[in-house]
PDB file of N, CA and C in Angstrom:
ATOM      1  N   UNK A   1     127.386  91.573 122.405  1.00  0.00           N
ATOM      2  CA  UNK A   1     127.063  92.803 121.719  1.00  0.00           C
ATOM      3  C   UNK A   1     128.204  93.807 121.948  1.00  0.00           C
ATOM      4  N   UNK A   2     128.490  94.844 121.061  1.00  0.00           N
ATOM      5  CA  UNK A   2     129.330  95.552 121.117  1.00  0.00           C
ATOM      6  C   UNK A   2     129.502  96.762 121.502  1.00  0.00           C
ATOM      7  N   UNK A   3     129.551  97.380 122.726  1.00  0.00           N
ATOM      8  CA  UNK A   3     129.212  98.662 123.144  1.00  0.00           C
ATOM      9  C   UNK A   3     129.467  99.743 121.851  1.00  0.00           C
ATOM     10  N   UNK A   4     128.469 100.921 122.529  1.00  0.00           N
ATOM     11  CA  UNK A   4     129.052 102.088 121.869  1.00  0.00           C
ATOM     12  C   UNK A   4     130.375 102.696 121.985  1.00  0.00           C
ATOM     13  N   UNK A   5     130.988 102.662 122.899  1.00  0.00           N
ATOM     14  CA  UNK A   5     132.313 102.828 122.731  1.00  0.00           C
ATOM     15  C   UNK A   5     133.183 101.988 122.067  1.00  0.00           C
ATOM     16  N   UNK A   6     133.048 101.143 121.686  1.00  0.00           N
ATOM     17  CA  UNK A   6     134.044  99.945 121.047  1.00  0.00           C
ATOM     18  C   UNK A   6     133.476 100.356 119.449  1.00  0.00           C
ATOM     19  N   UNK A   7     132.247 100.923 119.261  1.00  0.00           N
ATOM     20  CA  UNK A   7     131.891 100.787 117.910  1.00  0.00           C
ATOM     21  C   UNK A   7     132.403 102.349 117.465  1.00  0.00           C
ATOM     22  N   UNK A   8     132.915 103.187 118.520  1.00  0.00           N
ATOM     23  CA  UNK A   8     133.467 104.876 118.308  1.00  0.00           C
ATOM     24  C   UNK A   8     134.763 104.412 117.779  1.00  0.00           C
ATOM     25  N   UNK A   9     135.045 103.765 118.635  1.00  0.00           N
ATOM     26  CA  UNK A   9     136.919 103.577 118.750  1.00  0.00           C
ATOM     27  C   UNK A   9     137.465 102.887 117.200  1.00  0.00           C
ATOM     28  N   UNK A  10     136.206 102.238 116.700  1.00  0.00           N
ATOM     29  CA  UNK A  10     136.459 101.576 115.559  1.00  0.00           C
ATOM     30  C   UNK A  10     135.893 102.308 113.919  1.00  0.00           C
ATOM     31  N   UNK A  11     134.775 103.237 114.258  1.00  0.00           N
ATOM     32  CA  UNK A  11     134.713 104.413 113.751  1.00  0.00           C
ATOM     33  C   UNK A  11     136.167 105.212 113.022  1.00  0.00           C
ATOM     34  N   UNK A  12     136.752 105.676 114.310  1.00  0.00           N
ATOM     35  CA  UNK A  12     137.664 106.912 114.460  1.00  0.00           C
ATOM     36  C   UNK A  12     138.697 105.698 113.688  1.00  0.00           C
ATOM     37  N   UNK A  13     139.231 104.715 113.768  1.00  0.00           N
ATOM     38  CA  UNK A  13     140.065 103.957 113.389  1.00  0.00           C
ATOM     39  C   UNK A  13     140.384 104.021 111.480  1.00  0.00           C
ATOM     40  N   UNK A  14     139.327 103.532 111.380  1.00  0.00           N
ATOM     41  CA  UNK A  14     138.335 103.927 109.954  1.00  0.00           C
ATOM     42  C   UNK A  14     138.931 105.383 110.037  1.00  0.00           C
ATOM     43  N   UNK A  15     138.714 106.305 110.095  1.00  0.00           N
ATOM     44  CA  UNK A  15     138.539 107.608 109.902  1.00  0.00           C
ATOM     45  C   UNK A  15     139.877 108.314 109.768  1.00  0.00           C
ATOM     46  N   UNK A  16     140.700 107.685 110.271  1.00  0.00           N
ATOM     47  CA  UNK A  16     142.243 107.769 110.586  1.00  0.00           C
ATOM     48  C   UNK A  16     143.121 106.576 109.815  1.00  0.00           C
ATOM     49  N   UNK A  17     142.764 105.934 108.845  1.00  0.00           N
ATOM     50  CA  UNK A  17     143.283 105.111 108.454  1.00  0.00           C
ATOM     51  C   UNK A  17     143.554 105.403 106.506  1.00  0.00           C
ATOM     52  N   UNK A  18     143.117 104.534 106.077  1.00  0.00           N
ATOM     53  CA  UNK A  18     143.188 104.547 104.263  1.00  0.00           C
ATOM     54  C   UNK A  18     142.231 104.456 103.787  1.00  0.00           C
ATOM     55  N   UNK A  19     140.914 104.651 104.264  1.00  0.00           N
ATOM     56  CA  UNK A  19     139.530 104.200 104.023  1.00  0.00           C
ATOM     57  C   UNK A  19     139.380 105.557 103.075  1.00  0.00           C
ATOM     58  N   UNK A  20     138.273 105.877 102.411  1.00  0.00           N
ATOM     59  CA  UNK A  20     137.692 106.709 101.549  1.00  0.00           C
ATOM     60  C   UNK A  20     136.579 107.084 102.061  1.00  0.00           C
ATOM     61  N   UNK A  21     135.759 105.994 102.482  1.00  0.00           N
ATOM     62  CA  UNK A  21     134.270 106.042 103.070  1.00  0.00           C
ATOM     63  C   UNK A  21     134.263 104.644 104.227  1.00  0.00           C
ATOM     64  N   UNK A  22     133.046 105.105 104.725  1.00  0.00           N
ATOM     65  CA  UNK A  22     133.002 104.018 105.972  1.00  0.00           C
ATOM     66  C   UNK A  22     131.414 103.468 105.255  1.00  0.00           C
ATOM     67  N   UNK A  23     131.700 101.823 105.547  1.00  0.00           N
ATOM     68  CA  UNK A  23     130.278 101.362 105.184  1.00  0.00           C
ATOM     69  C   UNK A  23     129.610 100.913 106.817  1.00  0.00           C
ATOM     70  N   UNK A  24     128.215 100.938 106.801  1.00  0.00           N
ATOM     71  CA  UNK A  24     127.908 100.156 107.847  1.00  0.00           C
ATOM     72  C   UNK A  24     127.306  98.540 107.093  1.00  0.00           C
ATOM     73  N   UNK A  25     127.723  97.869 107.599  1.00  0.00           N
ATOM     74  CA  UNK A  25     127.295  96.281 107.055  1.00  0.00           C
ATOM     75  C   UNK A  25     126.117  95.509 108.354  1.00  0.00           C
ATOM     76  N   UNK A  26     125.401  94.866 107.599  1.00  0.00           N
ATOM     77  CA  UNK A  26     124.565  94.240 108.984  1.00  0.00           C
ATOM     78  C   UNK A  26     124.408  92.783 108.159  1.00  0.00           C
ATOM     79  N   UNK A  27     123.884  92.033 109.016  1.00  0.00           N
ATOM     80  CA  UNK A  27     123.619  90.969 109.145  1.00  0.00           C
ATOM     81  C   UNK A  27     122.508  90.565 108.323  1.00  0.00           C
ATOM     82  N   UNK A  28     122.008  89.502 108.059  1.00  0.00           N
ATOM     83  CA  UNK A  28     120.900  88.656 107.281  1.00  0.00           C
ATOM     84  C   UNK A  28     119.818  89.080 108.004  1.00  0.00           C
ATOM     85  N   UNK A  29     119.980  89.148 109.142  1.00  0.00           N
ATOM     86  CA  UNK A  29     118.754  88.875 110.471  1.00  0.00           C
ATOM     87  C   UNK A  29     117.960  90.114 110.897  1.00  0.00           C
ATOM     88  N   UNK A  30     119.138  91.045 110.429  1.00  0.00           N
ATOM     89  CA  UNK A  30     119.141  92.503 110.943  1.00  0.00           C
ATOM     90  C   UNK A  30     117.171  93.192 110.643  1.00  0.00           C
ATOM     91  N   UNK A  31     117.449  94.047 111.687  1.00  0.00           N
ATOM     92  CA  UNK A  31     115.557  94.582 111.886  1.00  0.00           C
ATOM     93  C   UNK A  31     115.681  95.383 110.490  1.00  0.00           C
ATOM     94  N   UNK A  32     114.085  96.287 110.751  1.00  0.00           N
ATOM     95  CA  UNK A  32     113.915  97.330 109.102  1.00  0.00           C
ATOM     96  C   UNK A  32     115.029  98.477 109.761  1.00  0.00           C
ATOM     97  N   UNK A  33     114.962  99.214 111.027  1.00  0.00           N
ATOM     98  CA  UNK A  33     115.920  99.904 111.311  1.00  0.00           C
ATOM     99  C   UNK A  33     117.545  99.865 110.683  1.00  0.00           C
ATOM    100  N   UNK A  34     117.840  98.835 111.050  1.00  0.00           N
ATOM    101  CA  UNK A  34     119.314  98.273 110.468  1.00  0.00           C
ATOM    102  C   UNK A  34     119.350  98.454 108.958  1.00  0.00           C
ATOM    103  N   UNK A  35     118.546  97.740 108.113  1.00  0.00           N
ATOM    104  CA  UNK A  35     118.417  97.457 107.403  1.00  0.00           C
ATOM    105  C   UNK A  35     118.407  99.112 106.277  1.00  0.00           C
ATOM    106  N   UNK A  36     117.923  99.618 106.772  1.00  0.00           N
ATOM    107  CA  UNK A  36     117.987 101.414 106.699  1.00  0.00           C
ATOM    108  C   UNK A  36     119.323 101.918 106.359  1.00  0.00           C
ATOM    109  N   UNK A  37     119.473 101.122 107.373  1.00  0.00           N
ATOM    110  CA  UNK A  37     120.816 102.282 107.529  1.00  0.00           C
ATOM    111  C   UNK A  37     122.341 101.758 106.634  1.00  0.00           C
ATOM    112  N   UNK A  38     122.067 100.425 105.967  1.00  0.00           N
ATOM    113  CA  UNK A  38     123.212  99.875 105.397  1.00  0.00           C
ATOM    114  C   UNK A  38     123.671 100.479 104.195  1.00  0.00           C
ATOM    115  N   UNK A  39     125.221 100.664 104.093  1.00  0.00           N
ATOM    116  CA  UNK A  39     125.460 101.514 103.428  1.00  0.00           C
ATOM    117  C   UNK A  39     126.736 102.133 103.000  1.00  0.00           C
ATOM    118  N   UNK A  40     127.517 102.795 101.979  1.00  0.00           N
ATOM    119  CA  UNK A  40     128.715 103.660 102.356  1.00  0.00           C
ATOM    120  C   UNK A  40     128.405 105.125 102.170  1.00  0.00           C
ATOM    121  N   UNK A  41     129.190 105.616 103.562  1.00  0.00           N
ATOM    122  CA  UNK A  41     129.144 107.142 103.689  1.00  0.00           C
ATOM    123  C   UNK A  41     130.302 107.850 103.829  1.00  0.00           C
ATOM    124  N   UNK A  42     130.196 109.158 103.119  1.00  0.00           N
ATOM    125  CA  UNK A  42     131.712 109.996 103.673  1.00  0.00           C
ATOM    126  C   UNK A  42     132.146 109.977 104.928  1.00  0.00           C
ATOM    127  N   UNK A  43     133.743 110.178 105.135  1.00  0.00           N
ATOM    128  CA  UNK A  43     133.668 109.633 106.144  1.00  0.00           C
ATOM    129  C   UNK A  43     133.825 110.900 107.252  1.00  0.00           C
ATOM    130  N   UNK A  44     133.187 112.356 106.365  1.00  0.00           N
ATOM    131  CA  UNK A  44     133.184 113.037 107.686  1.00  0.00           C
ATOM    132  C   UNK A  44     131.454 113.586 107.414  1.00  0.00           C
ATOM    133  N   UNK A  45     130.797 112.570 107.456  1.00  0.00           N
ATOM    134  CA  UNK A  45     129.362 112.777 107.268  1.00  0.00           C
ATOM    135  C   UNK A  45     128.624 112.780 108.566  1.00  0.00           C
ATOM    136  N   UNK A  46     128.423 113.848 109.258  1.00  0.00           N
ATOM    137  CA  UNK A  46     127.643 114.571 110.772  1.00  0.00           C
ATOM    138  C   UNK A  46     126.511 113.077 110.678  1.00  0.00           C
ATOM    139  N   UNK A  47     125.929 112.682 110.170  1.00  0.00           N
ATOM    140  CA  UNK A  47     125.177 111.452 111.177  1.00  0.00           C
ATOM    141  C   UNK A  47     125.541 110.416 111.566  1.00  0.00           C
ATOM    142  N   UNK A  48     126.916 110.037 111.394  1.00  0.00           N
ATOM    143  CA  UNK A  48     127.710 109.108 111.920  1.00  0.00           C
ATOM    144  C   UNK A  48     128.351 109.190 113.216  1.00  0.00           C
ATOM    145  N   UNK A  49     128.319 110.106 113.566  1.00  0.00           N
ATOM    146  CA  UNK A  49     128.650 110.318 115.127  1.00  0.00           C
ATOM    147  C   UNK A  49     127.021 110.473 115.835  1.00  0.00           C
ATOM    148  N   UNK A  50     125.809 110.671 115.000  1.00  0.00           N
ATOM    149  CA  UNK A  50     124.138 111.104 115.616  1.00  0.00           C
ATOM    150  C   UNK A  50     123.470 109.859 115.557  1.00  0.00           C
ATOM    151  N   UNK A  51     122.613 109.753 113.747  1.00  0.00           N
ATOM    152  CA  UNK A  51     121.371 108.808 114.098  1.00  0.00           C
ATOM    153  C   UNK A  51     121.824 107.950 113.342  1.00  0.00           C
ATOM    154  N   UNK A  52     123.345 107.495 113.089  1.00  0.00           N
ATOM    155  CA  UNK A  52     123.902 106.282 112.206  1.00  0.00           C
ATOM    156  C   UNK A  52     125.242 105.947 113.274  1.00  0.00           C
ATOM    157  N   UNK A  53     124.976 106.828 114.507  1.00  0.00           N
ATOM    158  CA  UNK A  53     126.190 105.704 115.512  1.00  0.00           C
ATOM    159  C   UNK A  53     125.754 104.619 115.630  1.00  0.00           C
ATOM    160  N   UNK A  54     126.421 103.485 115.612  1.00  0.00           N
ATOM    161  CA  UNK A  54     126.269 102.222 116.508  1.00  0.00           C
ATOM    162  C   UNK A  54     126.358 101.920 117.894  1.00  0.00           C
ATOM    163  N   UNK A  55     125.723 100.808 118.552  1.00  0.00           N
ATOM    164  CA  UNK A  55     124.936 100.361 117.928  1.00  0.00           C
ATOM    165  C   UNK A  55     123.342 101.308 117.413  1.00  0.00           C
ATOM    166  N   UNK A  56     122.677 101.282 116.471  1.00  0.00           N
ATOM    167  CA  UNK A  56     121.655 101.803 116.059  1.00  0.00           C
ATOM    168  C   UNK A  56     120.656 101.798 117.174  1.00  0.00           C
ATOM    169  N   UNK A  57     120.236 103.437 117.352  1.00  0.00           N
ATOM    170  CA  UNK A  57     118.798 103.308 118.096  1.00  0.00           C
ATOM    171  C   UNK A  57     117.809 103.260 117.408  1.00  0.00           C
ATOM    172  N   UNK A  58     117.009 102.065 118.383  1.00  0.00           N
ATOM    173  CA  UNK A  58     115.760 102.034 117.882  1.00  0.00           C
ATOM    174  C   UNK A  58     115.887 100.298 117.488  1.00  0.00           C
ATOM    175  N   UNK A  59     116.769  99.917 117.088  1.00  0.00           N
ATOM    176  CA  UNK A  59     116.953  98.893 116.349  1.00  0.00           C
ATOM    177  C   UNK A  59     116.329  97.679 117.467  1.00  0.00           C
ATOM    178  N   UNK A  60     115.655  97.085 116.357  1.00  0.00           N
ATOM    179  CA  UNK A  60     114.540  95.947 117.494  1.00  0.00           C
ATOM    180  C   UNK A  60     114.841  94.475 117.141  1.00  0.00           C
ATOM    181  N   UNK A  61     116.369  94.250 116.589  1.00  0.00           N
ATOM    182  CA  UNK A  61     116.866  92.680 116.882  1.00  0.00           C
ATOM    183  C   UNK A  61     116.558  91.897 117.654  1.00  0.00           C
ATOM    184  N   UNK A  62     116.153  90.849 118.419  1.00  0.00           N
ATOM    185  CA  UNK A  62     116.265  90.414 119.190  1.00  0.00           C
ATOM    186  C   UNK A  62     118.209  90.463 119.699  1.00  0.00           C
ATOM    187  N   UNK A  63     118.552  90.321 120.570  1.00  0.00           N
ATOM    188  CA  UNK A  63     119.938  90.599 120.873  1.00  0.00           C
ATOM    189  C   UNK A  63     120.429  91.794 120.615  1.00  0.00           C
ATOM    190  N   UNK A  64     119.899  92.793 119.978  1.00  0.00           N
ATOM    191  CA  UNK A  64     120.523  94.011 119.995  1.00  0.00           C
ATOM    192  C   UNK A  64     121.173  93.769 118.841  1.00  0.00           C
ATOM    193  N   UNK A  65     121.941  94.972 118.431  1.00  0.00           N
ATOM    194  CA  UNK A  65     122.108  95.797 117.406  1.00  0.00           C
ATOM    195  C   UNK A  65     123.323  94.848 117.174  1.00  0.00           C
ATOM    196  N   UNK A  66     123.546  94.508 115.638  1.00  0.00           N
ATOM    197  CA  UNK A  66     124.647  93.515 115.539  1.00  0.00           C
ATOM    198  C   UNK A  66     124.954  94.270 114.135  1.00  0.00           C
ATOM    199  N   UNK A  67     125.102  95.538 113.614  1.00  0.00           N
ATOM    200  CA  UNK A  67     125.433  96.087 112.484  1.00  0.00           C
ATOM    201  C   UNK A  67     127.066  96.613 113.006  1.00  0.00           C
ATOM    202  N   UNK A  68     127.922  96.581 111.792  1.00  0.00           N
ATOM    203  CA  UNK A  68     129.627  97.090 112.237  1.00  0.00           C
ATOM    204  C   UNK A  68     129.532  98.015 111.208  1.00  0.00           C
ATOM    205  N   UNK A  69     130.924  98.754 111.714  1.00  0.00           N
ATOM    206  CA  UNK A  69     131.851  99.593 110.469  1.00  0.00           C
ATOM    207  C   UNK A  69     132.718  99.051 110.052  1.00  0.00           C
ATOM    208  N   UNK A  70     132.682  99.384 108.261  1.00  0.00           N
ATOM    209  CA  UNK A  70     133.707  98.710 107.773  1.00  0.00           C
ATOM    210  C   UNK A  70     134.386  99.722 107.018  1.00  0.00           C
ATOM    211  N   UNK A  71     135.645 100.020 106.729  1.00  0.00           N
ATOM    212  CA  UNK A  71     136.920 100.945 105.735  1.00  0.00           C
ATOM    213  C   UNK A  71     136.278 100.541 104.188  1.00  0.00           C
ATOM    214  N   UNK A  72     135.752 101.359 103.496  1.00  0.00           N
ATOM    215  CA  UNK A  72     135.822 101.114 101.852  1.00  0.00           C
ATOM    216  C   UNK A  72     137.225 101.869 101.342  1.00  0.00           C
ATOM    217  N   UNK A  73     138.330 101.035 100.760  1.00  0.00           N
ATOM    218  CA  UNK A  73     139.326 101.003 100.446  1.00  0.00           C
ATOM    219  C   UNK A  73     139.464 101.106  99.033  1.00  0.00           C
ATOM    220  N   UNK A  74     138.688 101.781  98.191  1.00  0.00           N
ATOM    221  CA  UNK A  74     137.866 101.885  96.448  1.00  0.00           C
ATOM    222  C   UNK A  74     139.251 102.830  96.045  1.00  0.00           C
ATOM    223  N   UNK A  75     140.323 103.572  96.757  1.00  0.00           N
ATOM    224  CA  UNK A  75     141.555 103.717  96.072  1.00  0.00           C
ATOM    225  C   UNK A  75     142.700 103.224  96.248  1.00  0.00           C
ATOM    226  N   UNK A  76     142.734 101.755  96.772  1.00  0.00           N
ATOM    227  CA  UNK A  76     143.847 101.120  97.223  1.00  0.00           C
ATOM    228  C   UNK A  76     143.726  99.641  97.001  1.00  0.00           C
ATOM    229  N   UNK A  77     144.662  99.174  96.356  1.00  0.00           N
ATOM    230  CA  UNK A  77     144.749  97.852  96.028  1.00  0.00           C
ATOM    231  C   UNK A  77     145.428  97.751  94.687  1.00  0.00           C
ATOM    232  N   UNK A  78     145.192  96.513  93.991  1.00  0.00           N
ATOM    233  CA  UNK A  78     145.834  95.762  92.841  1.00  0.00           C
ATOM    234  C   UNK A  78     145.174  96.685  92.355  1.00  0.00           C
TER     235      UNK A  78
END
């Protein structure tokens, strides 16, 4: 599982990079919590550092919270 600090550091990465928006992506398996929260958001949108940090509280996976951040890159490419 991926601490909260590893999921900040990769946040801010995103945030500092070429991204437009940050998505959170989860898994097949993922709880209703997770499942909530999947999505793309601005990427200076105040609940992303609150009740959309990773890993998600509340989230009742077995194994814990297995949702990431991903860069939406919607002005860059071919």
């Amino acid at each position: 599982m991926v601490s909260q600090a590893e999921h900040q550091a990769s946040l801010e990465k995103i945030r500092n990079g070429l991204a437009t928006k940050v998505r959170i992506l989860i898994p097949a398996d993922a709880c209703p919590r997770c499942k909530a929260a999947e999505g793309a958001y601005a990427l200076d949108d105040p609940r992303l550092d609150n009740e959309l940090a990773l890993p998600l509280e509340g989230c009742s996976r077995p194994g814990g919270c297995t949702a990431f951040y991903a860069p939406v890159l919607d002005r860059f490419g071919p």
